[in-house]
C-alpha atoms as a PDB file:
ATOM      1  CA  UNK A   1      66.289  57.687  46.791  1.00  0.00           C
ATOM      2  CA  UNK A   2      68.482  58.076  50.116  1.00  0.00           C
ATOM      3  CA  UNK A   3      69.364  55.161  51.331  1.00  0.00           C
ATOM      4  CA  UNK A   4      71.023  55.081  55.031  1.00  0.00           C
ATOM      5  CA  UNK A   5      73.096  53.012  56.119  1.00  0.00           C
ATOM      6  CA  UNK A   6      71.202  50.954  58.456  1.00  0.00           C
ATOM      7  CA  UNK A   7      68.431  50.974  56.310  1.00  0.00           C
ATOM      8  CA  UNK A   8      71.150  49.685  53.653  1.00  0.00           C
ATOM      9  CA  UNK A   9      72.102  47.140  55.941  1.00  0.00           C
ATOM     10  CA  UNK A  10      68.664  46.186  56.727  1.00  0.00           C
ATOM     11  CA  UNK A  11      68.015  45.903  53.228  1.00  0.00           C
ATOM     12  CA  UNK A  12      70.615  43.388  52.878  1.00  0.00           C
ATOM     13  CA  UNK A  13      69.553  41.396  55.457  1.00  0.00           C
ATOM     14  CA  UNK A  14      65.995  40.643  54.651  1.00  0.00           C
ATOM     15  CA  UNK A  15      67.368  39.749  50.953  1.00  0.00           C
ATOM     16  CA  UNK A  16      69.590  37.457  52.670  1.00  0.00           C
ATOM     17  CA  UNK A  17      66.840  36.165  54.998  1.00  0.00           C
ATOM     18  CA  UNK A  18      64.612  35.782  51.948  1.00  0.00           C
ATOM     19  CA  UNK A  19      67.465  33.904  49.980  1.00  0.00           C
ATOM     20  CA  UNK A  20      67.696  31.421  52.497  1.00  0.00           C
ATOM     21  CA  UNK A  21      64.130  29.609  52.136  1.00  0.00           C
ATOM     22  CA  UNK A  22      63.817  26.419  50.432  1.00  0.00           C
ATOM     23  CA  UNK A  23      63.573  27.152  46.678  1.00  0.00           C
ATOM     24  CA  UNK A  24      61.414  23.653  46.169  1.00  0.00           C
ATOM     25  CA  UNK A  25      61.064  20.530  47.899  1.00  0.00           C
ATOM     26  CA  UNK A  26      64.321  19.292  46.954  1.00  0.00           C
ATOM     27  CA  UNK A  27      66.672  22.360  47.750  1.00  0.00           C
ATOM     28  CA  UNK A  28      67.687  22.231  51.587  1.00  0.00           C
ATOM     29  CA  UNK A  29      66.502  24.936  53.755  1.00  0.00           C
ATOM     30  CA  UNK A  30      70.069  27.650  54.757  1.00  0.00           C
ATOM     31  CA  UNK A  31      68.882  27.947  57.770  1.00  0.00           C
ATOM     32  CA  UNK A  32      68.147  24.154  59.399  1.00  0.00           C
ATOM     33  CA  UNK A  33      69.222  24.693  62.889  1.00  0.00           C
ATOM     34  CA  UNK A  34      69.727  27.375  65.539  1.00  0.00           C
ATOM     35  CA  UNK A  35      73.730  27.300  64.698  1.00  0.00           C
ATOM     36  CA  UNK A  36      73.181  28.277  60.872  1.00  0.00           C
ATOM     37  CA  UNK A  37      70.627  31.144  62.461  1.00  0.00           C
ATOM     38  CA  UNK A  38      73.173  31.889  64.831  1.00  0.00           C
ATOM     39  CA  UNK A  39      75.939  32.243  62.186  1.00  0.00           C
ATOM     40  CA  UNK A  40      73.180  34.467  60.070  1.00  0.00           C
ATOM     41  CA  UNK A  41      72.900  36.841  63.198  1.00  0.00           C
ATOM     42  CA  UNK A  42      76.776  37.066  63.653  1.00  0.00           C
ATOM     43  CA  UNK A  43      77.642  37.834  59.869  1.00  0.00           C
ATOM     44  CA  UNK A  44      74.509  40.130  59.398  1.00  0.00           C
ATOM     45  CA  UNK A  45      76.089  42.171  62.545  1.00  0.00           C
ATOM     46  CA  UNK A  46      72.577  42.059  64.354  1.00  0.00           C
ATOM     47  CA  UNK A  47      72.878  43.675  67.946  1.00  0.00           C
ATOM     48  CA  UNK A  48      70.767  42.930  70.719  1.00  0.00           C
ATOM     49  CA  UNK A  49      70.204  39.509  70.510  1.00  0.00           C
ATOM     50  CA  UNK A  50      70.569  36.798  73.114  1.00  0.00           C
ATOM     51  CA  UNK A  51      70.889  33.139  73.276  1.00  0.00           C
ATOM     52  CA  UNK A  52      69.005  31.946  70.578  1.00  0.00           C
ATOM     53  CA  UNK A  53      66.656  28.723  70.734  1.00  0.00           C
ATOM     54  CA  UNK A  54      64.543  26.425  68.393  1.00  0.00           C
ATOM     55  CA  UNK A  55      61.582  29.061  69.041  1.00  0.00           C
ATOM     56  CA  UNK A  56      63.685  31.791  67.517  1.00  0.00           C
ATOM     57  CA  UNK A  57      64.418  29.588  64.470  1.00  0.00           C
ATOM     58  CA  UNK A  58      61.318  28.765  64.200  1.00  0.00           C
ATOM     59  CA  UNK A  59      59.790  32.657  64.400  1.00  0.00           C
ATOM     60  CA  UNK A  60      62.348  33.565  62.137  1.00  0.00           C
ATOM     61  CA  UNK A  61      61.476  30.788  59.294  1.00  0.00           C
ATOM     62  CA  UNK A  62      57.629  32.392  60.119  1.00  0.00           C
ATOM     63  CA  UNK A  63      58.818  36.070  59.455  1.00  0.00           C
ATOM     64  CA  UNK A  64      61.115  35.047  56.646  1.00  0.00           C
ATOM     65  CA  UNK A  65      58.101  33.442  54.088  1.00  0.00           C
ATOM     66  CA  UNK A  66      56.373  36.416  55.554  1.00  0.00           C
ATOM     67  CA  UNK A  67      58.761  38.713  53.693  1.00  0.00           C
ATOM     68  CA  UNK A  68      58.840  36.208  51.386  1.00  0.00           C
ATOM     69  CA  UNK A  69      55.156  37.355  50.666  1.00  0.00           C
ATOM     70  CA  UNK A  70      56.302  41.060  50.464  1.00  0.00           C
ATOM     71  CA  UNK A  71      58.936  40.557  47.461  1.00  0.00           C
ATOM     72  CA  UNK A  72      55.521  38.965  45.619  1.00  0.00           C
ATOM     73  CA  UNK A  73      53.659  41.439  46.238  1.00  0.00           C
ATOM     74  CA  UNK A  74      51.293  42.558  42.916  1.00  0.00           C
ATOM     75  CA  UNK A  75      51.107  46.057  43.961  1.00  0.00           C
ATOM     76  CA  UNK A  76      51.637  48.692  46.574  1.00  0.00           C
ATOM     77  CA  UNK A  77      48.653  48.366  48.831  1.00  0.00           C
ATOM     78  CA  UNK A  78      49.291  44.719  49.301  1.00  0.00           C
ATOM     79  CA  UNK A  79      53.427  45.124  50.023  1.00  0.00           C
ATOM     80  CA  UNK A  80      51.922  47.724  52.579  1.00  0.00           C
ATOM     81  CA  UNK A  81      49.542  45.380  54.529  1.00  0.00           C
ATOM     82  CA  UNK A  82      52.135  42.323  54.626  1.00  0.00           C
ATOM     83  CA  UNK A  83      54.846  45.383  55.972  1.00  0.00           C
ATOM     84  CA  UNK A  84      52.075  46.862  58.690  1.00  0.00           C
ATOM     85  CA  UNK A  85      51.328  43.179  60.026  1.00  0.00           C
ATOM     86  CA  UNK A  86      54.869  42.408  60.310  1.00  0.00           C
ATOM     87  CA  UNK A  87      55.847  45.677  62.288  1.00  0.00           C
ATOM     88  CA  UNK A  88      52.632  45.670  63.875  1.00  0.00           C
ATOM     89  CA  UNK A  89      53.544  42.348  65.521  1.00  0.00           C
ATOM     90  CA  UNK A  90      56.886  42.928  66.250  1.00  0.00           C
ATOM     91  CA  UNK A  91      55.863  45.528  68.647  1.00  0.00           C
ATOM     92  CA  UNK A  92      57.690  48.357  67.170  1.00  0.00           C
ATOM     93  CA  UNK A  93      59.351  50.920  69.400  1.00  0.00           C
ATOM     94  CA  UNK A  94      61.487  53.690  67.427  1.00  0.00           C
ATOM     95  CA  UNK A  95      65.223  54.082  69.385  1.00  0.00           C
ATOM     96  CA  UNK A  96      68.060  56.522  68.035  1.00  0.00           C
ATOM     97  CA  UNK A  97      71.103  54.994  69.118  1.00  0.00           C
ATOM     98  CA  UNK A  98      74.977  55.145  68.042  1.00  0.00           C
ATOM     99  CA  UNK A  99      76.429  51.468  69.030  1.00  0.00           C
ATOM    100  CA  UNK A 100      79.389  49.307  67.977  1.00  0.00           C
ATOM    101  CA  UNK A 101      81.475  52.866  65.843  1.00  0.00           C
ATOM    102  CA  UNK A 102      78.370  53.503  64.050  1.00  0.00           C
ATOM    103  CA  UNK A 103      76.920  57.141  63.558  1.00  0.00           C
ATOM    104  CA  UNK A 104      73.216  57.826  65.024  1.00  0.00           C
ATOM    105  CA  UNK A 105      70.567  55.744  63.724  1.00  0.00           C
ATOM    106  CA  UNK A 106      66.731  54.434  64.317  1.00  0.00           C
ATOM    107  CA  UNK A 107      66.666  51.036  65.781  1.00  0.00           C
ATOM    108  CA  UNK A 108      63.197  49.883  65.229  1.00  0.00           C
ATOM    109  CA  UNK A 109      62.461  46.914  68.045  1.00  0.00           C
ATOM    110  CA  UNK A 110      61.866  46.867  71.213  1.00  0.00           C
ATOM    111  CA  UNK A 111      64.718  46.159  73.598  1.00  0.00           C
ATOM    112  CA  UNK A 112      64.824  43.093  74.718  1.00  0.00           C
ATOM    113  CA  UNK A 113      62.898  41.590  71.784  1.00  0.00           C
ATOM    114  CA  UNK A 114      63.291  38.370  70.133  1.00  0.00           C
ATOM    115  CA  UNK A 115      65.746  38.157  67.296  1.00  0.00           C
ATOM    116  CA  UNK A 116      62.555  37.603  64.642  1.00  0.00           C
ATOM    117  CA  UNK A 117      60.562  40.565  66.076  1.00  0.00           C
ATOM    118  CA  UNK A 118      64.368  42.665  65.409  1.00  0.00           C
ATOM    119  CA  UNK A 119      64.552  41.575  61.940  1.00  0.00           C
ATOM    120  CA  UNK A 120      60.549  42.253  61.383  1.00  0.00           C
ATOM    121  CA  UNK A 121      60.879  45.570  63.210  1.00  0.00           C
ATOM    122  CA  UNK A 122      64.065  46.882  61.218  1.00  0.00           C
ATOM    123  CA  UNK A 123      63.468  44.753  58.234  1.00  0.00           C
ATOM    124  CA  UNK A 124      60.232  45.727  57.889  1.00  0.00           C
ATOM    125  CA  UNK A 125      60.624  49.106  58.333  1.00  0.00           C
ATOM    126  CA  UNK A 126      63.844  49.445  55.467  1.00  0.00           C
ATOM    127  CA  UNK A 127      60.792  48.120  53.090  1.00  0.00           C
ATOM    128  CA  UNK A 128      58.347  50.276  54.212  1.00  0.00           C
ATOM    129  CA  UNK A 129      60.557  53.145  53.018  1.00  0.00           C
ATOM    130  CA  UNK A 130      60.616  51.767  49.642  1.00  0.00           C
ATOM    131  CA  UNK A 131      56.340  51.642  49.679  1.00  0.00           C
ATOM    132  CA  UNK A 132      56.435  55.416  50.964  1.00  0.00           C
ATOM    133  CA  UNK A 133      59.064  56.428  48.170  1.00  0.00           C
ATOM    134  CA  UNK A 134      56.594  54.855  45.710  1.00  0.00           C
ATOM    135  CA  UNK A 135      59.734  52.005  45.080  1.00  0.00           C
ATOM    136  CA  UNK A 136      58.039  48.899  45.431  1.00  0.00           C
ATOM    137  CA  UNK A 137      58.713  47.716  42.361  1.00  0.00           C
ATOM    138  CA  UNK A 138      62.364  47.638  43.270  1.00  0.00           C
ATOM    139  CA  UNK A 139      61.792  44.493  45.702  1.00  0.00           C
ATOM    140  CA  UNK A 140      62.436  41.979  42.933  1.00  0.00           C
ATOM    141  CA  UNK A 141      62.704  38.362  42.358  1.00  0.00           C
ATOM    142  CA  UNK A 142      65.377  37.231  39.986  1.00  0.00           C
ATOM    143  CA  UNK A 143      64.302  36.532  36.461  1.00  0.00           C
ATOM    144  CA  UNK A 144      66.418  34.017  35.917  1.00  0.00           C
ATOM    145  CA  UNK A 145      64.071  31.119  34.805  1.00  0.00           C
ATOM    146  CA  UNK A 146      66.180  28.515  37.537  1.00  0.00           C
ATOM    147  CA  UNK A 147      66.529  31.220  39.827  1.00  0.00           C
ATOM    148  CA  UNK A 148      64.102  32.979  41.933  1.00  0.00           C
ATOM    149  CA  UNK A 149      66.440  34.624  44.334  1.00  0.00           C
ATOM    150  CA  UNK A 150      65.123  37.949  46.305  1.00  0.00           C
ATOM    151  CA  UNK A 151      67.380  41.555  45.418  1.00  0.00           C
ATOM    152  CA  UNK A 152      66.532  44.671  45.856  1.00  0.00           C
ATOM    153  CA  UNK A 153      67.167  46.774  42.347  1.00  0.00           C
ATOM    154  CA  UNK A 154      69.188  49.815  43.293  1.00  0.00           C
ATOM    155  CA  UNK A 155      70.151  50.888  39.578  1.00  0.00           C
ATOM    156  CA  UNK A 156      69.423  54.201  39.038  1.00  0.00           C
ATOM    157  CA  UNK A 157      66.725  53.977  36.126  1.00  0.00           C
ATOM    158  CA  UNK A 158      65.133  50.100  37.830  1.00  0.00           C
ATOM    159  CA  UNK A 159      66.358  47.872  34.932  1.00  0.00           C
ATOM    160  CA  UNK A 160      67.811  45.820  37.013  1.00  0.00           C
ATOM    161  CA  UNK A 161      66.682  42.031  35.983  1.00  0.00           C
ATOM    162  CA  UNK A 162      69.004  39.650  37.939  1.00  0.00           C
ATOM    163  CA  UNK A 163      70.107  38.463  41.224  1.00  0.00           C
ATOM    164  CA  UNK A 164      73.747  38.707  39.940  1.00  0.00           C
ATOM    165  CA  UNK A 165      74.866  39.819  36.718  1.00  0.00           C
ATOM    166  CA  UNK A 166      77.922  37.790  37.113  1.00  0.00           C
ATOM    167  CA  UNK A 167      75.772  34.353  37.337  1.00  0.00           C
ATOM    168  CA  UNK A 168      72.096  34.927  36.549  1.00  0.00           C
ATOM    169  CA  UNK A 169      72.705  37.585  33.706  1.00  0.00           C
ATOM    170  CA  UNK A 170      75.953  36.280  32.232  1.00  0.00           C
ATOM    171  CA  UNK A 171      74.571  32.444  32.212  1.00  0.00           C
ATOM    172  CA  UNK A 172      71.431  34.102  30.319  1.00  0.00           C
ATOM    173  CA  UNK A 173      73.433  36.444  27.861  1.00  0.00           C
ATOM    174  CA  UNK A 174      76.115  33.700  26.966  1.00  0.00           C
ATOM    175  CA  UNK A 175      72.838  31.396  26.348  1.00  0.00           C
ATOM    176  CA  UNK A 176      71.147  33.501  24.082  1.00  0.00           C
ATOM    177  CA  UNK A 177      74.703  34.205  22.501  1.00  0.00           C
ATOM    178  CA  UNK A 178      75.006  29.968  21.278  1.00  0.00           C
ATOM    179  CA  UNK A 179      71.435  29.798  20.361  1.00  0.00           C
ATOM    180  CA  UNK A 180      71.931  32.983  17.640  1.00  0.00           C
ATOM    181  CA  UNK A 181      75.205  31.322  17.120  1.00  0.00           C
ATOM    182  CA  UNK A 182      74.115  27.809  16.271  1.00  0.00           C
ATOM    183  CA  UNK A 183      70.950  29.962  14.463  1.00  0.00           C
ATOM    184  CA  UNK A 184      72.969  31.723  12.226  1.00  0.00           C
ATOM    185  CA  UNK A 185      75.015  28.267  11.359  1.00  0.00           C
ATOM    186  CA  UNK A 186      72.390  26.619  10.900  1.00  0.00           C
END
């Protein structure tokens, strides 16, 4: 599967947006005021967007268990709805532009529009390629039992199981390691 590089980078950013939710009652929310949004917005490069306000953190906590929903998703069909409300709403408009160094690309909101309905519009749309390139399955949740983190699997044959390899996997792998260990001593 081709993967541009706004579509890469749009990729990235709705796994990051995902990441930042609350993963119970007791884990803080990475996103708890318009600065931490603000900081999201300047390290996720997003263009086009103005002063931000408590209505945009609150839209983009909305859009974010909204995507959320997608990464659950049981199946196709039902990815596909949650991605057609999202753009739907965000009143997509299809730009080609070539901003800030970068080579010709689709921007996907309107201008003007709110920094929630730019991350459903180009967010939603990097996903919606997936569903069209019969990929859904590669918008995964981490399979880590204390760790349900968002990732996209980009491994060539989808065997991808983890978040991280270097934290989720290796934590599992040396676990599994000490239990055959203390097994075989046993």
């Amino acid at each position: 599967m081709l993967i541009t590089h706004d579509t890469r980078c749009a990729l990235d950013t709705v796994v990051d947006l995902v990441n930042t939710a609350p993963e119970d009652d007791a884990s803080p929310d990475a996103l708890p005021d318009v600065a931490a949004l603000a900081e999201f917005v300047r390290n996720h490069e997003i263009s086009d967007v103005g002063v931000l306000s408590e209505f945009d953190l609150s839209a983009v906590r909305k859009i974010r268990s909204r995507f959320a929903s997608v990464f659950a998703a049981p199946d196709a069909r039902a990815a596909a709805a949650l991605i057609n409300e999202l753009v739907a709403a965000a009143g997509t408009t299809p730009q080609l532009t070539d901003h800030d160094g970068y080579e010709w690309h689709v921007h996907y909101f309107a201008p003007g529009a709110s920094v929630a309905d730019h991350l459903a519009a180009d967010c939603g749309m990097a996903l919606a390629f997936f569903v069209v390139a019969g990929e859904q399955e590669r918008l995964r949740r981490c399979e880590a039992p204390d760790c349900r983190r968002a990732f996209v699997d980009l491994s060539r044959n989808r065997s991808r199981r983890y978040c991280d390899s270097r934290t989720c996997g290796n934590r599992l792998h040396v676990a599994a390691y000490r239990a055959r260990r203390k097994e075989a001593a046993g």
